[in-house]
Protein backbone atom coordinates (compact mmCIF):
# COMPACT_ATOMS: atom_id res chain seq x y z
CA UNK A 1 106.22 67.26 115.42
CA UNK A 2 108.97 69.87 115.08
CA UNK A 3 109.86 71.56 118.17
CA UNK A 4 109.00 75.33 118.59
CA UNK A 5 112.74 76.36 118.71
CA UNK A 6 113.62 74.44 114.86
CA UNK A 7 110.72 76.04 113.64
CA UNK A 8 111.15 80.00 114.94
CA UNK A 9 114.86 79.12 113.47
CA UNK A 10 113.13 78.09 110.01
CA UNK A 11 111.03 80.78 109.59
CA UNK A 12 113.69 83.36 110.65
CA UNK A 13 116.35 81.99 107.74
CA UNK A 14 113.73 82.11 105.46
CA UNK A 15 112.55 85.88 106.31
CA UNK A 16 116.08 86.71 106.36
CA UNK A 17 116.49 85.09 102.60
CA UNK A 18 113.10 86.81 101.60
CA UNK A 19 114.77 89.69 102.64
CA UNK A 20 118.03 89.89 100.98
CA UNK A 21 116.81 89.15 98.06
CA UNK A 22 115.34 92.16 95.64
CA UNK A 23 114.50 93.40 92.41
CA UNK A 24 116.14 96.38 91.61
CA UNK A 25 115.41 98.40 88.83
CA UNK A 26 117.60 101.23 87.39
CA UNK A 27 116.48 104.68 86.56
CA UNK A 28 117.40 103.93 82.97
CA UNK A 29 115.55 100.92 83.10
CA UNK A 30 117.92 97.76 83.80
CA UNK A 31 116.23 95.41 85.81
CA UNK A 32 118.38 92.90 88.76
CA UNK A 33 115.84 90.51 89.58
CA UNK A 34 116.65 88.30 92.53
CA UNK A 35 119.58 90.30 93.51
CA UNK A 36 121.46 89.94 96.90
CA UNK A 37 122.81 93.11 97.83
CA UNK A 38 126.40 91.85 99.12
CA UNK A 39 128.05 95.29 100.28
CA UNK A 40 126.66 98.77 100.68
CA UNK A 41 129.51 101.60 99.65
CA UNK A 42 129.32 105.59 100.28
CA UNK A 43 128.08 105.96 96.50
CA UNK A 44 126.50 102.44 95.90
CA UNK A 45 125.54 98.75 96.26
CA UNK A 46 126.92 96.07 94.93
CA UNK A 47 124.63 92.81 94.10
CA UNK A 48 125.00 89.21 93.26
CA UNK A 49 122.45 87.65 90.50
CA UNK A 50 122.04 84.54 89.13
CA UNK A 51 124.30 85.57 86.41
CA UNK A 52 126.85 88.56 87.59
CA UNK A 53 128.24 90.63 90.32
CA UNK A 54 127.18 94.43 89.51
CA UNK A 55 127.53 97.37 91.38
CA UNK A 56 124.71 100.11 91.21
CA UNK A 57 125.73 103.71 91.71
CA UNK A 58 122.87 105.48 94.47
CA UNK A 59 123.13 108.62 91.28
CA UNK A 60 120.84 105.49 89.02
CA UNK A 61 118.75 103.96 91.80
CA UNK A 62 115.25 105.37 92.69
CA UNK A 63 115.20 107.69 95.74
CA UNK A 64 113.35 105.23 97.90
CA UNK A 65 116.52 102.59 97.13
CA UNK A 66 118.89 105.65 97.97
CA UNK A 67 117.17 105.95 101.50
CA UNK A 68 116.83 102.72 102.36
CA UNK A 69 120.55 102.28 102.18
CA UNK A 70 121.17 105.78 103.57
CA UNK A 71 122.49 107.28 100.89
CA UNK A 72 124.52 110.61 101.72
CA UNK A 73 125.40 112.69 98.92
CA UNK A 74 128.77 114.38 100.52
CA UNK A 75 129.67 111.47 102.01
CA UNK A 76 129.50 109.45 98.33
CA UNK A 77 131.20 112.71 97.05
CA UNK A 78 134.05 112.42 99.31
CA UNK A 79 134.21 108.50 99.23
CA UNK A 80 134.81 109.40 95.03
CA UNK A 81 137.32 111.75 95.89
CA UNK A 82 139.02 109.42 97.97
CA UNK A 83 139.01 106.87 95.49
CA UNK A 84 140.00 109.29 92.62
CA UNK A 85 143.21 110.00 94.77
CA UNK A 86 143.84 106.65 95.67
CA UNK A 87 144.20 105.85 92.15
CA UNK A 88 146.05 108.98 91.13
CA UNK A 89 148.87 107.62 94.15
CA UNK A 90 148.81 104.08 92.58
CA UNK A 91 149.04 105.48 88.76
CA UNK A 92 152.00 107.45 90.48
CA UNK A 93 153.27 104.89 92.04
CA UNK A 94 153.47 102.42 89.03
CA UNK A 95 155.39 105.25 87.29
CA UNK A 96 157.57 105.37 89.67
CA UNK A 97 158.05 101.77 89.50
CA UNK A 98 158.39 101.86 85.38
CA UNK A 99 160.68 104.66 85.61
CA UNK A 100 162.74 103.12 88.23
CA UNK A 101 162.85 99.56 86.33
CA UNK A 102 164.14 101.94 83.01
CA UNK A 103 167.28 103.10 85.00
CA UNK A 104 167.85 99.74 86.12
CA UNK A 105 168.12 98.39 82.82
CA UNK A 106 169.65 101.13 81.58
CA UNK A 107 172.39 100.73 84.65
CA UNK A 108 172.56 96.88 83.68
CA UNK A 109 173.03 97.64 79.70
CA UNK A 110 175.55 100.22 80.71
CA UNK A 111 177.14 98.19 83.16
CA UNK A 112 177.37 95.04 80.53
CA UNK A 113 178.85 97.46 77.25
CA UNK A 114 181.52 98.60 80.17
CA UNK A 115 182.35 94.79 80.79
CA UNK A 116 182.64 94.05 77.30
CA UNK A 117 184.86 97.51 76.64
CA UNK A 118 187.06 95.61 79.72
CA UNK A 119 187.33 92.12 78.48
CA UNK A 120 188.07 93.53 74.74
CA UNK A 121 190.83 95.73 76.29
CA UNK A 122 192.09 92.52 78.86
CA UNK A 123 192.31 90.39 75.42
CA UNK A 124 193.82 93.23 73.95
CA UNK A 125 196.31 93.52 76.54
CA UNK A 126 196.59 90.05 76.48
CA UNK A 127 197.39 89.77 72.27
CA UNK A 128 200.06 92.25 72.93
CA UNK A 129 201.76 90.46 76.02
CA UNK A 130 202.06 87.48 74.07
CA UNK A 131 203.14 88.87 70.63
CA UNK A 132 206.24 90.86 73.40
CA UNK A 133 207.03 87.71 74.44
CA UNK A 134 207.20 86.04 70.78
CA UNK A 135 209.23 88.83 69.89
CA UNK A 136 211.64 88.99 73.02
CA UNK A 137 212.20 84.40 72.08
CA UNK A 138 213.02 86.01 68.31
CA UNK A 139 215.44 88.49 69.40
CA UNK A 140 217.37 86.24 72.11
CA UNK A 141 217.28 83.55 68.85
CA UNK A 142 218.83 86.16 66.55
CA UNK A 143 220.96 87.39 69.17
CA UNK A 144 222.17 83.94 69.30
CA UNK A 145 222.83 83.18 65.16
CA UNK A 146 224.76 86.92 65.81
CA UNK A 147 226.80 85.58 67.70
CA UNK A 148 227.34 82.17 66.41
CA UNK A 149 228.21 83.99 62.68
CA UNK A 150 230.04 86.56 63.94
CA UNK A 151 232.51 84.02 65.35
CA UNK A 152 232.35 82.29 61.98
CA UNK A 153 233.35 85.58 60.76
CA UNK A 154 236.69 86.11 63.21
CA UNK A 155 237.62 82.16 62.86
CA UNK A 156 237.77 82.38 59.02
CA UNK A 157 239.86 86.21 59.22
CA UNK A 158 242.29 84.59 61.37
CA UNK A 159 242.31 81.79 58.97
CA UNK A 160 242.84 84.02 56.29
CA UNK A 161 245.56 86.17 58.16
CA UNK A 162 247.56 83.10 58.73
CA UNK A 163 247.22 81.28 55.53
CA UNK A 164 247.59 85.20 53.52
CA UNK A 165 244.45 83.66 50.80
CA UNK A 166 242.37 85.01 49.17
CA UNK A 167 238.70 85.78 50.90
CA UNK A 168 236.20 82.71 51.88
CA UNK A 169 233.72 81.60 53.92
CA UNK A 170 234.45 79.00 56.46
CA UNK A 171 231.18 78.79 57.52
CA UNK A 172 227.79 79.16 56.56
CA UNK A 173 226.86 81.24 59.16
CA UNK A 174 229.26 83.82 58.25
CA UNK A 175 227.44 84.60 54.96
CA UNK A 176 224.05 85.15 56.94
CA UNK A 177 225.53 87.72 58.85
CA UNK A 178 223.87 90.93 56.97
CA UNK A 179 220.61 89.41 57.18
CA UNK A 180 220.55 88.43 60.49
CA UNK A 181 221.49 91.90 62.24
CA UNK A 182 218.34 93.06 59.79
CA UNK A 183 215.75 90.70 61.38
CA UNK A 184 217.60 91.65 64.68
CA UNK A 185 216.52 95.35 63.92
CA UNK A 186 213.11 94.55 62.53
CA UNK A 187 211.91 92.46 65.81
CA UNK A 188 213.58 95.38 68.18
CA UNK A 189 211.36 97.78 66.28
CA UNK A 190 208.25 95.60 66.53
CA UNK A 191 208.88 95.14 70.33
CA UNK A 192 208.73 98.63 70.49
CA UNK A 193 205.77 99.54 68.53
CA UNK A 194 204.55 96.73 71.01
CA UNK A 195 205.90 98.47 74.16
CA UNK A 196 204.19 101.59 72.62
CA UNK A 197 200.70 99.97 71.85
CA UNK A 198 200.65 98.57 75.28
């Protein structure tokens, strides 16, 4: 025997499933058999079926669905409205949010072409300090050979003062003279083109 309390409980749950589920048929003629309605909005219900989740807008339901679920007219009307605005703000909002994600990559392409320009002009900068520096090793080298065949040049005219010869090289030196003080003027005016470029 089940006792009277299990059995008021039993035939409650199963009024309250009788209840919640309905057909509903649409003024155009679409039929929800079975359906659960599973939220009532300001402009319509939404059911559950066997097969899909589908809400009905009050505007297609018979007028006896419409009062049942109290359906006010304004109050759907401004619930729409609402809606309508809610997704104008969101639509504006997502602009916002492309428009804003374009200047950041614009900003970051920008920002990445300026640290190339830098690096470009660094190596740049760079080339130049280094080809300075070659050219400062070749003058102090020419300087050097200058020096070392000018000497040549007074040893052997002393030479030749004393001895009252005729004119000849002592060393070899001496006869690279003239092309020496050339390269010597070449590499000053490459440092300075250098200096200039810099």
């Amino acid at each position: 025997m089940i006792p009277p309390f299990l059995s008021i409980f039993i035939l409650v749950a199963l009024f309250a499933s009788l209840a919640l589920a309905d057909d509903f048929k649409t003024n155009d003629g679409n039929e929800y058999q079975n359906a659960t309605v599973t939220r009532v909005e300001a402009d319509g219900i939404v059911v559950r079926t066997k097969r899909s989740i589908t809400k009905l807008y009050f505007a297609e339901l018979p007028k006896d669905v419409q009062e049942r679920f109290h359906y006010d007219p304004q109050k759907a009307a401004a619930a729409q409205d609402a809606a309508v605005r809610q997704t104008e703000e969101l639509n504006k909002a997502n602009k916002q949010a492309e428009e804003l994600e374009k200047q950041r990559n614009a900003a970051s392409k920008e920002q990445q072409a300026q640290s190339v320009q830098l690096q470009a002009k660094y190596n740049n900068i760079q080339a130049l300090t280094d080809q300075l520096s070659d050219l400062q090793r070749q003058e102090q080298n020419l300087l050097v050979r200058i020096g070392q065949a000018e000497k040549a040049e007074t040893d052997a005219r002393r030479r030749w003062i004393s001895a009252q010869g005729g004119t000849q090289y002592s060393a070899p030196e001496e006869a690279n003279l003239a092309p020496l003080r050339g390269n010597l003027e070449n590499v000053r005016e490459e440092k300075q083109r250098s200096k200039n470029a810099a």
